[in-house]
N, C-alpha and C. Protein backbone atom coordinates (compact mmCIF):
# COMPACT_ATOMS: atom_id res chain seq x y z
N UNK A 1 3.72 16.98 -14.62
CA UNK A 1 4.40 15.71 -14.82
C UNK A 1 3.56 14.58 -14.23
N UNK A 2 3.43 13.92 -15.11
CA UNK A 2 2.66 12.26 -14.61
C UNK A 2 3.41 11.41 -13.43
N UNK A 3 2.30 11.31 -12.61
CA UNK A 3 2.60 10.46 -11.06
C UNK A 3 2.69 8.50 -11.57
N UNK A 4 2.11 8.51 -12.93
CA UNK A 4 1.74 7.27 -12.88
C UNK A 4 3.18 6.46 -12.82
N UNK A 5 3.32 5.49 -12.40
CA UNK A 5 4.49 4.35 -12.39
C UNK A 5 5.02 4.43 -13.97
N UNK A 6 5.93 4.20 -13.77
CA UNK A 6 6.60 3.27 -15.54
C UNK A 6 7.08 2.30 -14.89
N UNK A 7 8.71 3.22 -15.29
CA UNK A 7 9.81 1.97 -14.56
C UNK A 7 10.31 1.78 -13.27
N UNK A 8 9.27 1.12 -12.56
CA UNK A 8 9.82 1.29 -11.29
C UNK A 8 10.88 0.00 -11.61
N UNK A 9 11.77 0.29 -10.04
CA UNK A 9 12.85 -0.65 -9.76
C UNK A 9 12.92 -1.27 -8.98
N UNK A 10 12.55 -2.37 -8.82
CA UNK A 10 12.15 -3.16 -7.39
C UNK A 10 13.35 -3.95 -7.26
N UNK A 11 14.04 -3.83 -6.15
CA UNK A 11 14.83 -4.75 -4.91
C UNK A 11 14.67 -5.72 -4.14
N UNK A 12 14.98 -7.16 -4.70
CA UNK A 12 14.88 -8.18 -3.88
C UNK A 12 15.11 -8.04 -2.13
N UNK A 13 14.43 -8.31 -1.59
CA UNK A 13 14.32 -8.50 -0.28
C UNK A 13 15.91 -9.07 -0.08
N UNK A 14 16.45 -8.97 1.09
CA UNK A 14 17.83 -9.20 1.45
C UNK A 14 18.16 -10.62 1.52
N UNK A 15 18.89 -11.31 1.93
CA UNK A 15 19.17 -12.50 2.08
C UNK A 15 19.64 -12.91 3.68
N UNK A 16 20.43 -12.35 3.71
CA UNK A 16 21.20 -12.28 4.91
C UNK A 16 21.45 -10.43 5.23
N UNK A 17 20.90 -10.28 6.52
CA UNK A 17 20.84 -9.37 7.41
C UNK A 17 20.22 -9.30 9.14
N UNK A 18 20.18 -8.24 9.58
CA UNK A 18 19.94 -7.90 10.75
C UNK A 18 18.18 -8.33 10.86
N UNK A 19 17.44 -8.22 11.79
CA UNK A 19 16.12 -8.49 11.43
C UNK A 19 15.58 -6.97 11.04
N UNK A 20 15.59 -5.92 11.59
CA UNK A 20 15.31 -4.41 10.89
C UNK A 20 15.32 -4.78 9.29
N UNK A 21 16.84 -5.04 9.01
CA UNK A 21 16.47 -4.69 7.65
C UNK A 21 16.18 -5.25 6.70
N UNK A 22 16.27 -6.70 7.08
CA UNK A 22 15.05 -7.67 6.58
C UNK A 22 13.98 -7.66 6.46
N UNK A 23 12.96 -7.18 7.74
CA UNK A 23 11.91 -7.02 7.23
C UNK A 23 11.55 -5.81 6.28
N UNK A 24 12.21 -4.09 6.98
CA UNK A 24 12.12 -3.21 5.96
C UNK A 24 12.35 -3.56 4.19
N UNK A 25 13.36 -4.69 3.89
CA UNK A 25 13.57 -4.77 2.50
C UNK A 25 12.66 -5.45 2.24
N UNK A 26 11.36 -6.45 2.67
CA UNK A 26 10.35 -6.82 2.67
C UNK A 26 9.25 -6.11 2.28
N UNK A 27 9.23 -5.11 3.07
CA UNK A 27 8.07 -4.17 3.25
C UNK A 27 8.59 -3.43 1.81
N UNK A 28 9.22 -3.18 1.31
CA UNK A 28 10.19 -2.40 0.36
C UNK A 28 9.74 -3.16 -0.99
N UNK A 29 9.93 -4.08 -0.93
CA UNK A 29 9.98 -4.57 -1.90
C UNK A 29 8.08 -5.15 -2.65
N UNK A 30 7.33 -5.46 -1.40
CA UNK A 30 5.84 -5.48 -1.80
C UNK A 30 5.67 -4.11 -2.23
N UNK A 31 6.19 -3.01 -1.41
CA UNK A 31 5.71 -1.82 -1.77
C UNK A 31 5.68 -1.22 -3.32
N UNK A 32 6.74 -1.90 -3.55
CA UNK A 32 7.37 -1.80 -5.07
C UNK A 32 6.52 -2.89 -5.96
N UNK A 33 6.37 -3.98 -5.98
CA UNK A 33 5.08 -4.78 -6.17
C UNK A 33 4.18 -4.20 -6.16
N UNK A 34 3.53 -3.46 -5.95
CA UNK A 34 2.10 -3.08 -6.32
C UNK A 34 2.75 -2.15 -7.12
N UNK A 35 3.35 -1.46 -7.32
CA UNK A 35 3.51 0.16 -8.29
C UNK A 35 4.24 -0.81 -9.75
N UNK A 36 4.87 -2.03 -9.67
CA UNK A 36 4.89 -2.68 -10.81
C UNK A 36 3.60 -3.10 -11.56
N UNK A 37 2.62 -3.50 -10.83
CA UNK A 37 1.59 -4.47 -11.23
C UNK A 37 0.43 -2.90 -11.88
N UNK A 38 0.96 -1.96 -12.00
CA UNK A 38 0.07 -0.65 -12.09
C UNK A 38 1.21 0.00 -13.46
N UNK A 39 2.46 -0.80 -13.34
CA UNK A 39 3.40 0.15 -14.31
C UNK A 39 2.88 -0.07 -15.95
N UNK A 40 3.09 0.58 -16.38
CA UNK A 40 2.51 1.39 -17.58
C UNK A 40 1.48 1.01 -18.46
N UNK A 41 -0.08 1.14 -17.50
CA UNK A 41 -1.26 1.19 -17.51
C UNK A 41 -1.60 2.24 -18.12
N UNK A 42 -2.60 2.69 -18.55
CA UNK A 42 -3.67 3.86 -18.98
C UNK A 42 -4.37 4.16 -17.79
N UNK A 43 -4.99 4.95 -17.76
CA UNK A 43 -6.08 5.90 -17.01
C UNK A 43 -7.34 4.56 -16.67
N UNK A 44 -7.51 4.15 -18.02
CA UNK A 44 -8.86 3.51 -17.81
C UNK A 44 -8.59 1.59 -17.54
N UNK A 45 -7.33 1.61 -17.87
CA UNK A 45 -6.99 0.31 -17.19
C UNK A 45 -6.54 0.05 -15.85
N UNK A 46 -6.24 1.37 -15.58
CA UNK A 46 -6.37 1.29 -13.80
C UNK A 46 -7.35 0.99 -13.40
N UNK A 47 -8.11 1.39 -13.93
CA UNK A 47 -9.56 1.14 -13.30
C UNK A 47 -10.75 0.32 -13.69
N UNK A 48 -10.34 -0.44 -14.22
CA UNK A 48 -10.53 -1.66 -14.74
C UNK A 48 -10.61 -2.86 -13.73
N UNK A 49 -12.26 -2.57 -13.49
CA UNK A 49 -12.44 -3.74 -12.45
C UNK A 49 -12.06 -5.50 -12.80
N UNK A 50 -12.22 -6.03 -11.67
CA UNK A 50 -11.70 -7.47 -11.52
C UNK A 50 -12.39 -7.98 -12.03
N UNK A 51 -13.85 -8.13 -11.74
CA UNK A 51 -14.39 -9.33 -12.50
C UNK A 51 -15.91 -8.39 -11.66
N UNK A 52 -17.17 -8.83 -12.24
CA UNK A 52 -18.48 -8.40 -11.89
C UNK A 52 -18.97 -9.19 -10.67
N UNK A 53 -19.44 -9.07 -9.52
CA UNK A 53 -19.50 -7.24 -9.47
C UNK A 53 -18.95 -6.87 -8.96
N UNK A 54 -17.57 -7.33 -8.60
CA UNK A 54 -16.41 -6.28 -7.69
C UNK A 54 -15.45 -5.32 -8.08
N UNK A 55 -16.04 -4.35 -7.71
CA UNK A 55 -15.02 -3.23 -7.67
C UNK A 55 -13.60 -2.96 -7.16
N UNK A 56 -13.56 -4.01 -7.23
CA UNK A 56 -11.46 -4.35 -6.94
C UNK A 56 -11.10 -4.03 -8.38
N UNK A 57 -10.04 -2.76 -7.87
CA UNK A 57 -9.18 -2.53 -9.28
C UNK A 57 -7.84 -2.05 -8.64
N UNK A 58 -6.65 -1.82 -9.76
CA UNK A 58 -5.41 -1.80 -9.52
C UNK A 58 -5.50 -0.28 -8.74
N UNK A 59 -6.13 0.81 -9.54
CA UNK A 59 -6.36 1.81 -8.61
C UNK A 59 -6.98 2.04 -7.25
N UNK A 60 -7.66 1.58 -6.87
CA UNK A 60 -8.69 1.03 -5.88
C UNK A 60 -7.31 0.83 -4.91
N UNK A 61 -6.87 -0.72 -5.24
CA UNK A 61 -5.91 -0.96 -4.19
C UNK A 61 -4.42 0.16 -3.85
N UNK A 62 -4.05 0.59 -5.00
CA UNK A 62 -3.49 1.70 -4.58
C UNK A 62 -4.21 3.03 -3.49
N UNK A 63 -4.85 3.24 -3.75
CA UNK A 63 -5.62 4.26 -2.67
C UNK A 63 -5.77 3.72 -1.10
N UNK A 64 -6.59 1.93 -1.59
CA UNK A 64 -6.29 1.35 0.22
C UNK A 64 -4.91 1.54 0.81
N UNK A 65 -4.23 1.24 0.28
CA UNK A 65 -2.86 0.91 0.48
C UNK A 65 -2.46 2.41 1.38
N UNK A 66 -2.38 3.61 0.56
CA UNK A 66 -2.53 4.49 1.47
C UNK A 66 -3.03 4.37 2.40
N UNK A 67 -4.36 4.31 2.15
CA UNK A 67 -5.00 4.61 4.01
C UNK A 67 -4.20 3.58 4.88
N UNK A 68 -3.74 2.54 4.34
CA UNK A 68 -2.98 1.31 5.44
C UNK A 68 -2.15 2.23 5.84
N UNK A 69 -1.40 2.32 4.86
CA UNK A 69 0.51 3.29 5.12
C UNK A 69 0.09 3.97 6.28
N UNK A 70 -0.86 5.16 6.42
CA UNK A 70 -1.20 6.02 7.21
C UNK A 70 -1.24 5.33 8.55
N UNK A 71 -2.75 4.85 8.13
CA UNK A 71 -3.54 3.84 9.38
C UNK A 71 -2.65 3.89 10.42
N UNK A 72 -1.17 2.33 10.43
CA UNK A 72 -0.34 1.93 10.76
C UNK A 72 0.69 2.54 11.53
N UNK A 73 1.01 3.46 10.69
CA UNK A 73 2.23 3.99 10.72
C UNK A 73 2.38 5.09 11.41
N UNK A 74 1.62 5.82 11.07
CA UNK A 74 1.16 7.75 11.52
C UNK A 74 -0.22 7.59 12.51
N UNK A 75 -0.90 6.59 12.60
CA UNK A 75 -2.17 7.03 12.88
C UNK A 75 -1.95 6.43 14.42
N UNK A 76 -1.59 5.02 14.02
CA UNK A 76 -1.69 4.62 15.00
C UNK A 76 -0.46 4.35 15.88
N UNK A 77 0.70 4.38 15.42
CA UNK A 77 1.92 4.25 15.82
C UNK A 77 2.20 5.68 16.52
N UNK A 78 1.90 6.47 15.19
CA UNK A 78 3.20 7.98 15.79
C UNK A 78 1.99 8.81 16.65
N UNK A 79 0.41 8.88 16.06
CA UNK A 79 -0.42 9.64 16.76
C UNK A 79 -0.75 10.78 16.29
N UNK A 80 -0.58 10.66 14.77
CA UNK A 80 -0.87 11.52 13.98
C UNK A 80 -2.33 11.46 13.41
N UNK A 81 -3.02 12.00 12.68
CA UNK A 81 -4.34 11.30 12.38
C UNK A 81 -4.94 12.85 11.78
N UNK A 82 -3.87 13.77 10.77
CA UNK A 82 -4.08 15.01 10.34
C UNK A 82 -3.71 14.48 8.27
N UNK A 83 -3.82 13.42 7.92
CA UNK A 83 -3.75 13.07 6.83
C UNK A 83 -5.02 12.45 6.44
N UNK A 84 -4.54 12.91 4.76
CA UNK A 84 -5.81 12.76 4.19
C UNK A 84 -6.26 11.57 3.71
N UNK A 85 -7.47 11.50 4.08
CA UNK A 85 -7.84 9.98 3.87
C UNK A 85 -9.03 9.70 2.81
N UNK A 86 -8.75 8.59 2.30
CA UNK A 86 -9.65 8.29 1.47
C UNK A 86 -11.06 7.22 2.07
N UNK A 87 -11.13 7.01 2.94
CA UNK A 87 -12.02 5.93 3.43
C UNK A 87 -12.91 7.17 4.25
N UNK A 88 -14.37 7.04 4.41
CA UNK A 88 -14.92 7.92 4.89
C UNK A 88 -16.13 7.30 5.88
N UNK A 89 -16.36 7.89 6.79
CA UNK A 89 -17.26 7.61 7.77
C UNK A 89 -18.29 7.03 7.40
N UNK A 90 -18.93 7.56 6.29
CA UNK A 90 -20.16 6.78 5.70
C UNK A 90 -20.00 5.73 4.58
N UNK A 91 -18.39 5.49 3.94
CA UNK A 91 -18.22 4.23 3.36
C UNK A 91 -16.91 4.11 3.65
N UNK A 92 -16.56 3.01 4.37
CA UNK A 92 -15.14 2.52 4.81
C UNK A 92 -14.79 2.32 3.54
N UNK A 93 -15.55 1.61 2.38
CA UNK A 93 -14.60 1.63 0.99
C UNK A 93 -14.40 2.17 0.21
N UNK A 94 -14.47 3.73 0.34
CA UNK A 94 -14.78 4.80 -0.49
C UNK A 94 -13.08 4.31 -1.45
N UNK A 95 -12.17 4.38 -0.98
CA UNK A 95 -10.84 3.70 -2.07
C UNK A 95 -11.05 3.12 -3.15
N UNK A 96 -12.02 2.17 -2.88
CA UNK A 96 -12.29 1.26 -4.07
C UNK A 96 -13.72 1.91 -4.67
N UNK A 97 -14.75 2.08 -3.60
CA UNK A 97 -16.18 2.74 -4.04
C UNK A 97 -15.74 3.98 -5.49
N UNK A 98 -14.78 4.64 -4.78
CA UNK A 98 -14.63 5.70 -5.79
C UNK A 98 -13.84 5.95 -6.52
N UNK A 99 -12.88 5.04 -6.68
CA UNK A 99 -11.54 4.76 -7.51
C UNK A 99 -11.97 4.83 -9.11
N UNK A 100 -13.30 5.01 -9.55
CA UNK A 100 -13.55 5.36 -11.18
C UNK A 100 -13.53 7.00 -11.42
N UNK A 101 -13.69 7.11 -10.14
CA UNK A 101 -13.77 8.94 -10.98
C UNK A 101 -12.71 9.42 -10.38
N UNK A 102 -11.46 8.87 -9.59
CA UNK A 102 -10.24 9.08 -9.05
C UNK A 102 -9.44 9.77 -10.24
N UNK A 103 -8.82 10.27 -9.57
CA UNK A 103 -7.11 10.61 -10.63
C UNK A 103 -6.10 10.32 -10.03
N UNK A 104 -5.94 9.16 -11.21
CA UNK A 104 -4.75 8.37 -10.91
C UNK A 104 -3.34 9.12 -10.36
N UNK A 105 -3.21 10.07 -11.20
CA UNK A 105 -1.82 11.53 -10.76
C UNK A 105 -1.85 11.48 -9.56
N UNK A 106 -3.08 12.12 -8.88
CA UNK A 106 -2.79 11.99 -7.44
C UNK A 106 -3.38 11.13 -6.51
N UNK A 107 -3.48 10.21 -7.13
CA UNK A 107 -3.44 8.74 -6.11
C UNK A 107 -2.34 8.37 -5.82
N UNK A 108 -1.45 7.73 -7.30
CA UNK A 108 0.26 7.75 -6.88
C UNK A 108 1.29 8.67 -6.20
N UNK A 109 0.75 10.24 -5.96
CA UNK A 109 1.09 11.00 -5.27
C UNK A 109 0.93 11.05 -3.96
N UNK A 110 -0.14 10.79 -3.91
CA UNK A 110 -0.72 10.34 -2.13
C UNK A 110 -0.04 9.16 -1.36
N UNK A 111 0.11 8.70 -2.88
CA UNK A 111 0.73 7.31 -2.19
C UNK A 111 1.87 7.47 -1.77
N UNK A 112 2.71 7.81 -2.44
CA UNK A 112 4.20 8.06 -2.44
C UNK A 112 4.36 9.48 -0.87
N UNK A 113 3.62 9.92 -1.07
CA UNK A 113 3.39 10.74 0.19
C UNK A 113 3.41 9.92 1.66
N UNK A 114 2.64 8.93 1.49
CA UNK A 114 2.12 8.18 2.59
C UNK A 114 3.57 7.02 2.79
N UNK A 115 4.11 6.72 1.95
CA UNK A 115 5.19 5.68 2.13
C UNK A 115 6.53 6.43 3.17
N UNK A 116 6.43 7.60 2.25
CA UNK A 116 7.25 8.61 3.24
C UNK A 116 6.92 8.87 4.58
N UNK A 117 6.01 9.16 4.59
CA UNK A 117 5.60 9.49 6.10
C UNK A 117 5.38 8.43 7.01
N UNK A 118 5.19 7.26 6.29
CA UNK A 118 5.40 6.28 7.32
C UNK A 118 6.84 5.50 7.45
N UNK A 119 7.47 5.91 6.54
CA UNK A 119 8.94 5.68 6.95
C UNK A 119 9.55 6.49 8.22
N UNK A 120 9.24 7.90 7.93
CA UNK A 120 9.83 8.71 8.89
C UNK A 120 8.73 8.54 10.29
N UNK A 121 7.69 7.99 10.34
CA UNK A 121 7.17 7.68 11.65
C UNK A 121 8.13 6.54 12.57
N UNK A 122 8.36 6.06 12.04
CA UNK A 122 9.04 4.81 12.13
C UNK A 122 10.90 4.46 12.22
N UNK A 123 11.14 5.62 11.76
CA UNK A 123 12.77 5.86 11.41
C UNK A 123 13.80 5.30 12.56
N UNK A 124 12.98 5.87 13.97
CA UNK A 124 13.44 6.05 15.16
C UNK A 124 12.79 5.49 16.19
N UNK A 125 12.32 4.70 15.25
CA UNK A 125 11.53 3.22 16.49
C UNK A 125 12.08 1.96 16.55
N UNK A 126 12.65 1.79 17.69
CA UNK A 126 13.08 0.01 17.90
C UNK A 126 12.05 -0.81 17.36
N UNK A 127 11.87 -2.28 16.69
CA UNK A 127 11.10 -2.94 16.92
C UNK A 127 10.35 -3.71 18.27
N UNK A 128 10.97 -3.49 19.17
CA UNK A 128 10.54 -4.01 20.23
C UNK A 128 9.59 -2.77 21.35
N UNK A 129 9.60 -1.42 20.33
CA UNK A 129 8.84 -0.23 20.71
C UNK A 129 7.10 -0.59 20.46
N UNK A 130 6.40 -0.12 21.74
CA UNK A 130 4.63 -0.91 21.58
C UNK A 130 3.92 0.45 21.14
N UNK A 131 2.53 0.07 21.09
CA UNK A 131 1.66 0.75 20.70
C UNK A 131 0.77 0.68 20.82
N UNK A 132 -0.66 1.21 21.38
CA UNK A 132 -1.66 1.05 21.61
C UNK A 132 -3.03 0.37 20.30
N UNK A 133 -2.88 -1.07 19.98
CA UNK A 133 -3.41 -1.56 19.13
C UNK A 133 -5.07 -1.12 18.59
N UNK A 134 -5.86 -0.95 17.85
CA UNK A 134 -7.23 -0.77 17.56
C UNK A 134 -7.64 -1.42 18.95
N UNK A 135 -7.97 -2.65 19.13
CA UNK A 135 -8.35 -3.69 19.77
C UNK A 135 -8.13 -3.75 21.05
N UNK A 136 -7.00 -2.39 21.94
CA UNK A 136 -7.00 -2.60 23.08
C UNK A 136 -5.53 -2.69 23.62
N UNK A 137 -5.29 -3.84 22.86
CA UNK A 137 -4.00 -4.65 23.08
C UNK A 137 -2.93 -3.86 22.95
N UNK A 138 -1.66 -4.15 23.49
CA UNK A 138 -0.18 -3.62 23.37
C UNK A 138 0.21 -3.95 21.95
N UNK A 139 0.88 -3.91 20.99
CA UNK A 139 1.38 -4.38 19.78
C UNK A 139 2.81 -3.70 19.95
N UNK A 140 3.62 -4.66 18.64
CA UNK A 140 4.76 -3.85 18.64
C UNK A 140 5.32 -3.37 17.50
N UNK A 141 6.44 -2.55 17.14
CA UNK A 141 6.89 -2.01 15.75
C UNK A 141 6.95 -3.28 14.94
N UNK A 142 7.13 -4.13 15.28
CA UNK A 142 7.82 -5.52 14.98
C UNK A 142 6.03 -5.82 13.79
N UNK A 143 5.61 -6.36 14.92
CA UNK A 143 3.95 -6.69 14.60
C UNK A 143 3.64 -5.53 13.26
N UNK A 144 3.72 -4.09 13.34
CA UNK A 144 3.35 -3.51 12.37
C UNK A 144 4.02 -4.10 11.10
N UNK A 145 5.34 -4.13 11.29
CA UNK A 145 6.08 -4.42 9.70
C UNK A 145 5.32 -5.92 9.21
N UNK A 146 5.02 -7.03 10.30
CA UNK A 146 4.81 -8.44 9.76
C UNK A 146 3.11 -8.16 9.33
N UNK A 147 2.40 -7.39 9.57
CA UNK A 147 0.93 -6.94 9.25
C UNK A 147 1.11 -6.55 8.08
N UNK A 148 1.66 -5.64 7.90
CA UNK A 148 1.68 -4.78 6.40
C UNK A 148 2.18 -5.26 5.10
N UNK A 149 3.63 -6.33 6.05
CA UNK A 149 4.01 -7.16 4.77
C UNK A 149 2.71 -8.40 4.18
N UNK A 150 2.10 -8.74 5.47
CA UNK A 150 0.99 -9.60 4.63
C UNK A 150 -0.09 -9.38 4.16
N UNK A 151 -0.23 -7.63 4.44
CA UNK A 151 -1.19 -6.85 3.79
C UNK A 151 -1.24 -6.50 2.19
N UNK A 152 0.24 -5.90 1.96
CA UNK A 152 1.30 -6.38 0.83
C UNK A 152 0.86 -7.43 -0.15
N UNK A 153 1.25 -8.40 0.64
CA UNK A 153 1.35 -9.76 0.00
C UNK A 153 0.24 -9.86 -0.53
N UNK A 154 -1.46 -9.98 0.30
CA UNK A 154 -2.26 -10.56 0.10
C UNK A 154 -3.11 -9.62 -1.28
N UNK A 155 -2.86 -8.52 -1.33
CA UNK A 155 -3.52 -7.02 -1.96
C UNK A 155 -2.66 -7.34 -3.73
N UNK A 156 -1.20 -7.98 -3.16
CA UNK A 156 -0.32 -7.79 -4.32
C UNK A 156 -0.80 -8.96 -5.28
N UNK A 157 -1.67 -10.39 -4.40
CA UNK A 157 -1.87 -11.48 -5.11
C UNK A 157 -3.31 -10.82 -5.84
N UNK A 158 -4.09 -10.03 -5.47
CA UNK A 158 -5.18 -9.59 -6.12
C UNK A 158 -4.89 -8.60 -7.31
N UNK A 159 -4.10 -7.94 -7.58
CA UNK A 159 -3.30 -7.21 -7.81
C UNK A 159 -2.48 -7.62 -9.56
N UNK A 160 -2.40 -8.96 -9.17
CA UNK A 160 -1.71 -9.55 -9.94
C UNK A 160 -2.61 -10.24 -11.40
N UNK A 161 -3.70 -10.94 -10.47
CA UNK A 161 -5.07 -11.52 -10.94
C UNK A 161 -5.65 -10.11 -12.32
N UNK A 162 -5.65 -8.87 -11.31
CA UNK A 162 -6.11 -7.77 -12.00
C UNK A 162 -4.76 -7.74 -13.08
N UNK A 163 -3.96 -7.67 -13.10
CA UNK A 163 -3.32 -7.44 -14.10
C UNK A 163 -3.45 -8.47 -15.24
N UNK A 164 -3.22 -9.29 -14.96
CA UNK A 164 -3.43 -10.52 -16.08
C UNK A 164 -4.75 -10.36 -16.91
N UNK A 165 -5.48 -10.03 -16.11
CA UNK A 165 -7.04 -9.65 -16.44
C UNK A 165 -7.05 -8.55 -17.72
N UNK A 166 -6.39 -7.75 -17.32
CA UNK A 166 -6.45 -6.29 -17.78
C UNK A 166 -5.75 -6.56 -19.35
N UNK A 167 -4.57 -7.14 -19.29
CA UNK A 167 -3.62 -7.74 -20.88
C UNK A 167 -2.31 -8.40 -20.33
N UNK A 168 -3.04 -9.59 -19.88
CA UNK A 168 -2.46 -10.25 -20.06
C UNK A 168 -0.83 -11.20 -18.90
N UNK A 169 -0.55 -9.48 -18.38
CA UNK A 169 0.93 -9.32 -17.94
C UNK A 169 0.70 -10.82 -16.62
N UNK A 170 1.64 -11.85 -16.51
CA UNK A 170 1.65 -11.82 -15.22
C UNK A 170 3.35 -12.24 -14.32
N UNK A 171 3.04 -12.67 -13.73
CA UNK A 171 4.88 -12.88 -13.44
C UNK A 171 5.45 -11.64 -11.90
N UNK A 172 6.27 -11.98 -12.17
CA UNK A 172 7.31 -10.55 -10.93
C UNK A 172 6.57 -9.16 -11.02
């Protein structure tokens, strides 16, 4: 059975709520944003770079996106760091470097893997719970969700560009 997106169903972010689940319906809802901007593509329009010579494609950013989910969530939050990664010691951009000879099936699988697991890293964390940042610094659950949502955001505006590119689509 095909991993690729169709119809996904994306959920407006909340209006009025708690701050938890405001930002989670945030994070929720970019997450769902990118698997729209990929919904019912071909093989070879996934991968259908941006413009010459960058190798930014809709697949590409799906694969980063994983390693973020992970990164964030499991790697650096929970202290996990036994998932599989696509970025490699000798090219941090192997996601995008190698996103032409990828399969898409299990990219969206990985992905959907990785959303999970960083939900359940996270399930049972206050936002006001810290973490030992890359950089040294204390950070907090809080800080992860407002990172990722503008990680989200900024990946989803490229994202979008690529789609329009690709035929046309642009919009929600």
């Amino acid at each position: 059975m095909s991993q690729l997106p169709s119809d996904v169903e994306r959920q407006r972010p909340v209006l009025l709520a708690d701050e938890r689940a405001m930002l989670e319906s945030f994070l929720n809802f970019h997450r769902d944003t990118l698997l729209v901007k990929c919904s019912g593509l071909a093989e070879e329009q996934l991968k259908h770079p941006s413009a010459e010579p960058s190798n930014l494609t809709l697949l590409g950013l799906v694969r980063h996106m994983t390693d973020v989910e992970y990164w964030w969530f499991c790697d650096n939050l929970d202290g996990q760091s036994d998932y599989p990664r696509y970025i490699a010691e000798d090219d941090i951009d192997a996601c995008f470097n190698e996103a032409a000879s990828a399969d898409p099936d299990e990219a969206f699988e990985r992905y959907r893997v990785a959303v999970d697991a960083a939900r359940t890293a996270v399930a049972d964390r206050n936002l006001d719970d810290t973490f030992t940042h890359p950089s040294g610094q204390t950070a907090s659950v809080r800080w992860i969700y407002l990172h990722m949502i503008e990680e989200y955001a900024r990946h989803n505006g490229h994202a979008d560009l690529i789609r329009e590119r690709i035929d046309g689509a642009t919009g929600p």
